[in-house]
N, C-alpha and C. Protein backbone atom coordinates (compact mmCIF):
# COMPACT_ATOMS: atom_id res chain seq x y z
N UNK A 1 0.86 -1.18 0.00
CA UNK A 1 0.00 0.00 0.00
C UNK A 1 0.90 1.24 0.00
N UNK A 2 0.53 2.27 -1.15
CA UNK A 2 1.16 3.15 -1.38
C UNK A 2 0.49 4.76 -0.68
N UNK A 3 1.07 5.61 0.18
CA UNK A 3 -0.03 6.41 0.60
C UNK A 3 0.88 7.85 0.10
N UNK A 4 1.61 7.87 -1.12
CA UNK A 4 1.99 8.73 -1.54
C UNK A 4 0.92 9.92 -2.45
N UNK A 5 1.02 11.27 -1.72
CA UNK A 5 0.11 12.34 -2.53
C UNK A 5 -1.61 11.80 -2.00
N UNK A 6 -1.85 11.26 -0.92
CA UNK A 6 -2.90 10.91 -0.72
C UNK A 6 -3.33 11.81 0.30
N UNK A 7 -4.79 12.67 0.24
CA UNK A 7 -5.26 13.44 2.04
C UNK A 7 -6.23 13.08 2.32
N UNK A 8 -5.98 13.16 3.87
CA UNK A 8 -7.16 12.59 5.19
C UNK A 8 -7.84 13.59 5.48
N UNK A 9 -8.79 13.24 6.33
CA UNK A 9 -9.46 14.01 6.71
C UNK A 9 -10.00 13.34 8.45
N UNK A 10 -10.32 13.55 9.64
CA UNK A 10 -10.68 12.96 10.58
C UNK A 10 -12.21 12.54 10.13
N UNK A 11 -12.89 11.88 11.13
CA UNK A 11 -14.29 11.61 11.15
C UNK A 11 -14.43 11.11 12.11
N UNK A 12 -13.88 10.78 12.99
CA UNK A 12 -14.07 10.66 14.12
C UNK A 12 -12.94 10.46 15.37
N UNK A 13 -12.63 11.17 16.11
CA UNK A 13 -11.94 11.19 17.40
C UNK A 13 -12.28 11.00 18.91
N UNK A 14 -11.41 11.10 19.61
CA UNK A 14 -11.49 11.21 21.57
C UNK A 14 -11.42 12.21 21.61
N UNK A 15 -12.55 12.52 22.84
CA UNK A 15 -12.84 13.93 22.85
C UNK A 15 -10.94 14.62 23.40
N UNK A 16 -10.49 13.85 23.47
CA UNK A 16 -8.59 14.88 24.21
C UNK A 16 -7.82 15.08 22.65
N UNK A 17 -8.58 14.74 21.88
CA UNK A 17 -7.65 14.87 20.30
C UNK A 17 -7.94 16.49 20.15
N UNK A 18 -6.97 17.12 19.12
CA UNK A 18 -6.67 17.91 18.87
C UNK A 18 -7.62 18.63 17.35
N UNK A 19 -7.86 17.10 16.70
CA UNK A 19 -8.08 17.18 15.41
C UNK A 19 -9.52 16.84 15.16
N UNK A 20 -10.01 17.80 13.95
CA UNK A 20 -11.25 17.69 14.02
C UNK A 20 -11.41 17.38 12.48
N UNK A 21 -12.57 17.68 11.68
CA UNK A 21 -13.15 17.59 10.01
C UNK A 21 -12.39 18.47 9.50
N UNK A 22 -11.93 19.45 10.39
CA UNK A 22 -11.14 20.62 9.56
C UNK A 22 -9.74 20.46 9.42
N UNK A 23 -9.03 19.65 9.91
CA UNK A 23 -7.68 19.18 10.00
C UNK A 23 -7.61 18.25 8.78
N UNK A 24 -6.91 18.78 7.76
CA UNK A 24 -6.46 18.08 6.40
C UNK A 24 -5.04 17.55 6.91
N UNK A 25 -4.61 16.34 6.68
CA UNK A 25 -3.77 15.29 6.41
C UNK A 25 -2.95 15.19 4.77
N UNK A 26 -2.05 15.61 4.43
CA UNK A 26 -1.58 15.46 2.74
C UNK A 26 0.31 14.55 3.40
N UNK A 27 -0.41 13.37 2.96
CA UNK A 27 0.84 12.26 2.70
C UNK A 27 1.81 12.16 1.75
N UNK A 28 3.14 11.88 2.09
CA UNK A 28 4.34 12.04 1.25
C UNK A 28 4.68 9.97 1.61
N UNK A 29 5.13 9.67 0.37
CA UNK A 29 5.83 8.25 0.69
C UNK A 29 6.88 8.27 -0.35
N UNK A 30 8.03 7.63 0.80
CA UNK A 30 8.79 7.17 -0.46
C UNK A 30 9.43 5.62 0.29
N UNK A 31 9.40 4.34 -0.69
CA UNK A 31 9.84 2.88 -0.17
C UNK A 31 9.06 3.11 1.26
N UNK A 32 9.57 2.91 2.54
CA UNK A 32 8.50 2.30 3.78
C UNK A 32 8.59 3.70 4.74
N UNK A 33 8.67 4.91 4.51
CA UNK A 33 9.26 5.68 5.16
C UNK A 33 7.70 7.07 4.79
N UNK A 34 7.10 7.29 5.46
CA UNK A 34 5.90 8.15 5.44
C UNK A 34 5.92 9.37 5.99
N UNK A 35 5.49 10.94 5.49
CA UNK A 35 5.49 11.66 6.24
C UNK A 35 4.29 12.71 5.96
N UNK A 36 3.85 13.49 6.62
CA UNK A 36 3.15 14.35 6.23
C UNK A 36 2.74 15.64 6.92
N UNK A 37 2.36 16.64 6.55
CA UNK A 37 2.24 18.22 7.22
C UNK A 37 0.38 18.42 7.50
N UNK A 38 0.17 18.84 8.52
CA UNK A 38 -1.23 18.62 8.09
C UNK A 38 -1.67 19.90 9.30
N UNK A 39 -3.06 20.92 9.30
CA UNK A 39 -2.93 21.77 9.88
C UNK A 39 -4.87 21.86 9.24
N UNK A 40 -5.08 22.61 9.98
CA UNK A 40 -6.54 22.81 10.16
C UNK A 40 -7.54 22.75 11.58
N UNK A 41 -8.36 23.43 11.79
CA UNK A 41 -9.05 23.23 12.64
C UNK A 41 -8.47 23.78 14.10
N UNK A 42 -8.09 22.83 15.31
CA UNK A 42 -7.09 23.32 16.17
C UNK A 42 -5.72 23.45 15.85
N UNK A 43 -5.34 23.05 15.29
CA UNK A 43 -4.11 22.97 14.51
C UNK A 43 -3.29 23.69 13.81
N UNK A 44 -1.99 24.33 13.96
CA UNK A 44 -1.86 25.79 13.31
C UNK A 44 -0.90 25.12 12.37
N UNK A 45 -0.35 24.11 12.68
CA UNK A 45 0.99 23.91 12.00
C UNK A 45 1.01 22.10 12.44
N UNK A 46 1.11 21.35 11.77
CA UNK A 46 1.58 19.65 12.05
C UNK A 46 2.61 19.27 11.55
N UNK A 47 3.11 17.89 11.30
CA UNK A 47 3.76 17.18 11.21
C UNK A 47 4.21 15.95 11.38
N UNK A 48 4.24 15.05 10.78
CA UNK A 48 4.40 13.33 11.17
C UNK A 48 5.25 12.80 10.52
N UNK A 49 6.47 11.53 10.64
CA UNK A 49 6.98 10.81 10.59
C UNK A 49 6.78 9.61 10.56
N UNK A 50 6.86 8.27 9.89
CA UNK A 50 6.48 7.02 10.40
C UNK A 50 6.91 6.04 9.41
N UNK A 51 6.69 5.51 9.75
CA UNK A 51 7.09 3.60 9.61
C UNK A 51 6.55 3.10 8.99
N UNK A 52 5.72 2.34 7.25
CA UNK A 52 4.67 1.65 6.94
C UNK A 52 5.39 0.58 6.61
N UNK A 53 4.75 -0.96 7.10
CA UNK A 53 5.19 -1.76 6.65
C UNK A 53 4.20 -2.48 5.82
N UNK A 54 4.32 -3.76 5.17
CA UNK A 54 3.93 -4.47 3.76
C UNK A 54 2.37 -4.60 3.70
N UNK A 55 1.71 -4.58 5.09
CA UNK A 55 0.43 -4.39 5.10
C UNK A 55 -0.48 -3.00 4.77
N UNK A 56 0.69 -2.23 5.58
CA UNK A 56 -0.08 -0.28 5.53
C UNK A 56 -0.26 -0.37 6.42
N UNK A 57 0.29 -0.92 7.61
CA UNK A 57 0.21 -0.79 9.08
C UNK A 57 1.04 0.69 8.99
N UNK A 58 1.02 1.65 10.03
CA UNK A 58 1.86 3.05 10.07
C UNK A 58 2.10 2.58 11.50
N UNK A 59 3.19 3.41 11.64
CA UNK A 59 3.86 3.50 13.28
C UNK A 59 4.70 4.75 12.94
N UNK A 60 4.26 5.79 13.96
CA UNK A 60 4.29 7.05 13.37
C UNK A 60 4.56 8.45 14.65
N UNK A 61 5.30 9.00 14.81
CA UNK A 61 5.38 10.08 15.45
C UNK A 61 4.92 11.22 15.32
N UNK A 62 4.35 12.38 15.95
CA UNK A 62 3.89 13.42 15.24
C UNK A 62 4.40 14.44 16.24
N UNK A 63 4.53 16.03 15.79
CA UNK A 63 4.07 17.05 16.64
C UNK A 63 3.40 18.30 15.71
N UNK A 64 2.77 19.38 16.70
CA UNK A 64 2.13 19.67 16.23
C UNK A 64 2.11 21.39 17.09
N UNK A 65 1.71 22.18 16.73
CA UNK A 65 1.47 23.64 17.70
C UNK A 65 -0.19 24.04 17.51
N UNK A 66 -0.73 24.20 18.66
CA UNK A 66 -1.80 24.47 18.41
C UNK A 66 -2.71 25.31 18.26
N UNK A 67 -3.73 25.89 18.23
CA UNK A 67 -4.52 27.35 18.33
C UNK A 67 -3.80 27.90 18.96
N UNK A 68 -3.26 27.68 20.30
CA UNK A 68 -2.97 28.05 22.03
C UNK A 68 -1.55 28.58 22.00
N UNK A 69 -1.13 27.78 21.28
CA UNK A 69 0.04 28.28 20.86
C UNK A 69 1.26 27.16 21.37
N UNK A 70 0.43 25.78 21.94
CA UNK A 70 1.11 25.04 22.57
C UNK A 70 2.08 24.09 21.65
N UNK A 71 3.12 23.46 21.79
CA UNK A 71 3.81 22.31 21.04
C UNK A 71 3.47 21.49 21.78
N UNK A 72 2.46 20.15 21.01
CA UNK A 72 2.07 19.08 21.32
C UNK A 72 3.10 18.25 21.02
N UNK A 73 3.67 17.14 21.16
CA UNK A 73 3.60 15.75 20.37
C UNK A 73 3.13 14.20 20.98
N UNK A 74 3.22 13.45 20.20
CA UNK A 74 3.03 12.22 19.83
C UNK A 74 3.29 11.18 19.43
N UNK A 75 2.59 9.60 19.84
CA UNK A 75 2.77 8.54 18.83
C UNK A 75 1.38 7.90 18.67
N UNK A 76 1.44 7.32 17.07
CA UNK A 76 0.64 6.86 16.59
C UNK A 76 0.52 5.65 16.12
N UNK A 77 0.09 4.34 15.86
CA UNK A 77 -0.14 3.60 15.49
C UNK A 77 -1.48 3.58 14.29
N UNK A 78 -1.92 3.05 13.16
CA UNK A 78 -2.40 3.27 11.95
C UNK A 78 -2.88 1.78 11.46
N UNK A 79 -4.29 1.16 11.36
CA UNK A 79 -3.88 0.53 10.35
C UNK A 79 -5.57 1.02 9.43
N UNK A 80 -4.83 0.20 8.23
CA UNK A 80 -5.69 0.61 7.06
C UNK A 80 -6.51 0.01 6.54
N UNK A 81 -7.97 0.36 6.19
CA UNK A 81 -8.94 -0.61 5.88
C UNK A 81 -9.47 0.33 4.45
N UNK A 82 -9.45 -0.51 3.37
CA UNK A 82 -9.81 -0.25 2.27
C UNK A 82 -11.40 -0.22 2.12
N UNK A 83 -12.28 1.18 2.01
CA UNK A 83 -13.95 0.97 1.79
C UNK A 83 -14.08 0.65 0.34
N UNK A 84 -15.50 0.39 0.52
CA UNK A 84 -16.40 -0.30 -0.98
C UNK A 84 -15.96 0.80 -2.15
N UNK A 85 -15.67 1.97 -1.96
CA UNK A 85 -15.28 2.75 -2.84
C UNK A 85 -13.94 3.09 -2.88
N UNK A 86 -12.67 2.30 -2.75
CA UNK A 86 -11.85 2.11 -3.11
C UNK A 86 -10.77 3.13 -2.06
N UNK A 87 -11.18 3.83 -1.22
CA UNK A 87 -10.53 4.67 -0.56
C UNK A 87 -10.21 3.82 1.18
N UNK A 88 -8.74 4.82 1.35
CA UNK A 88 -8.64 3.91 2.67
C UNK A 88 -9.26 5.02 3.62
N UNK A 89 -9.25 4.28 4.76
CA UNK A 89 -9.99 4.41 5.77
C UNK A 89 -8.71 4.00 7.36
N UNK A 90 -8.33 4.87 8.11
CA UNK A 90 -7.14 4.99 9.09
C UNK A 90 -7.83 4.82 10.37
N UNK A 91 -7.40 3.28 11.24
CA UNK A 91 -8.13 3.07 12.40
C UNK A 91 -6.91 3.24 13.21
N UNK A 92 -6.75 4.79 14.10
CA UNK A 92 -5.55 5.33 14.55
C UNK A 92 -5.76 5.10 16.18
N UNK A 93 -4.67 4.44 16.57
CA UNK A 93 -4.58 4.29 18.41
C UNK A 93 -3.35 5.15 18.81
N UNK A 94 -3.71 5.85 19.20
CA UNK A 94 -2.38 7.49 19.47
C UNK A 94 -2.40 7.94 21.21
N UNK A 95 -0.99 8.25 21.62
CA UNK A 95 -0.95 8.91 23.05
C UNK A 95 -0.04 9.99 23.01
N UNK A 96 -0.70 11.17 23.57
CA UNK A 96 0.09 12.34 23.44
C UNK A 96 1.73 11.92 24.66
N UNK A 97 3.09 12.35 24.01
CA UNK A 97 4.07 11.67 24.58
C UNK A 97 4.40 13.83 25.79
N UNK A 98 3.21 14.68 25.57
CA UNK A 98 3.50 15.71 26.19
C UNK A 98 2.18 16.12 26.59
N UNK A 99 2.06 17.59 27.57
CA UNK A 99 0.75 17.14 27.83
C UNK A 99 0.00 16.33 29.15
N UNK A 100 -0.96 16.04 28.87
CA UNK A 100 -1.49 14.79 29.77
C UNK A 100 -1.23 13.62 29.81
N UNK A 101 -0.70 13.78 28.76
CA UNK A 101 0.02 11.84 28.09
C UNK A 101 -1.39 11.34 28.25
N UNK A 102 -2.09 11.59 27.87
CA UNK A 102 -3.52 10.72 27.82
C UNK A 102 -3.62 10.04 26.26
N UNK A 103 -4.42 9.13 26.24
CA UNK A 103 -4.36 8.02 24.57
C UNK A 103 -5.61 8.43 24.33
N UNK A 104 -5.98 7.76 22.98
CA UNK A 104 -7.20 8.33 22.05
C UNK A 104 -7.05 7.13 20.75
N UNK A 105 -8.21 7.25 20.49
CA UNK A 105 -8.67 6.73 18.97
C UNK A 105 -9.10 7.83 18.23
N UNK A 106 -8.43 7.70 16.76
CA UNK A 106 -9.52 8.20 15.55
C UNK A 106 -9.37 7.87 14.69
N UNK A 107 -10.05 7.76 13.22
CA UNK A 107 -10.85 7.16 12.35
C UNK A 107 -10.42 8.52 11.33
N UNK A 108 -9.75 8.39 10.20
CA UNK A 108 -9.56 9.17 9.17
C UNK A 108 -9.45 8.52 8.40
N UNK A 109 -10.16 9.36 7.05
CA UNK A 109 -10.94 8.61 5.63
C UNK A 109 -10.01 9.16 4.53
N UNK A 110 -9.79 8.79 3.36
CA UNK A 110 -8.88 9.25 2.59
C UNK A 110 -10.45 10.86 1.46
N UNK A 111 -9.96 11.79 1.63
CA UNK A 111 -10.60 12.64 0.61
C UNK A 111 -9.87 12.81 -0.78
């Protein structure tokens, strides 16, 4: 699974996530190595790093600055479920590594 030039969008989160419908996701890949900038909503400025291996599993770091003006970061875990219309679909298990260090789920769809 290739997630090069591909963007997300959330659809569903924990209420301690950062990211909402308005937070765009735009993916860079090159061989197993993933990254992407993504900003919207609470979000002034993002960023992620990560890991995909042969399935489209992601293992992934992020940080991020927010409305507040705060520097968040993170880790993420990713895996990918392909819908009836050919787009993936990101079932994300994430814990802020600053912060509250509190964990979260969310659910981002490819637009």
């Amino acid at each position: 699974m290739n997630y090069n030039n591909r963007k997300f969008k959330p659809v569903s989160s924990s209420q301690n996530s950062e990211t909402s419908e308005e937070t765009i996701f735009i993916y860079s890949q090159e061989k197993n190595i993933i990254t992407s900038s993504y900003k919207g909503g609470n979000i002034k400025e993002g960023h992620l790093i990560g890991l995909v291996d042969e399935q489209g599993n992601i293992e992934m770091r992020y940080h991020q600055v927010n409305n507040k003006g705060d520097l968040m970061t993170g880790i993420c875990f990713s895996t990918p479920e392909i819908m009836s219309n050919g787009k993936i679909r990101l079932h994300e298990t994430w814990e802020w590594t600053s912060g509250d260090k509190s964990k979260g789920q969310s659910i981002l769809e490819e637009i």
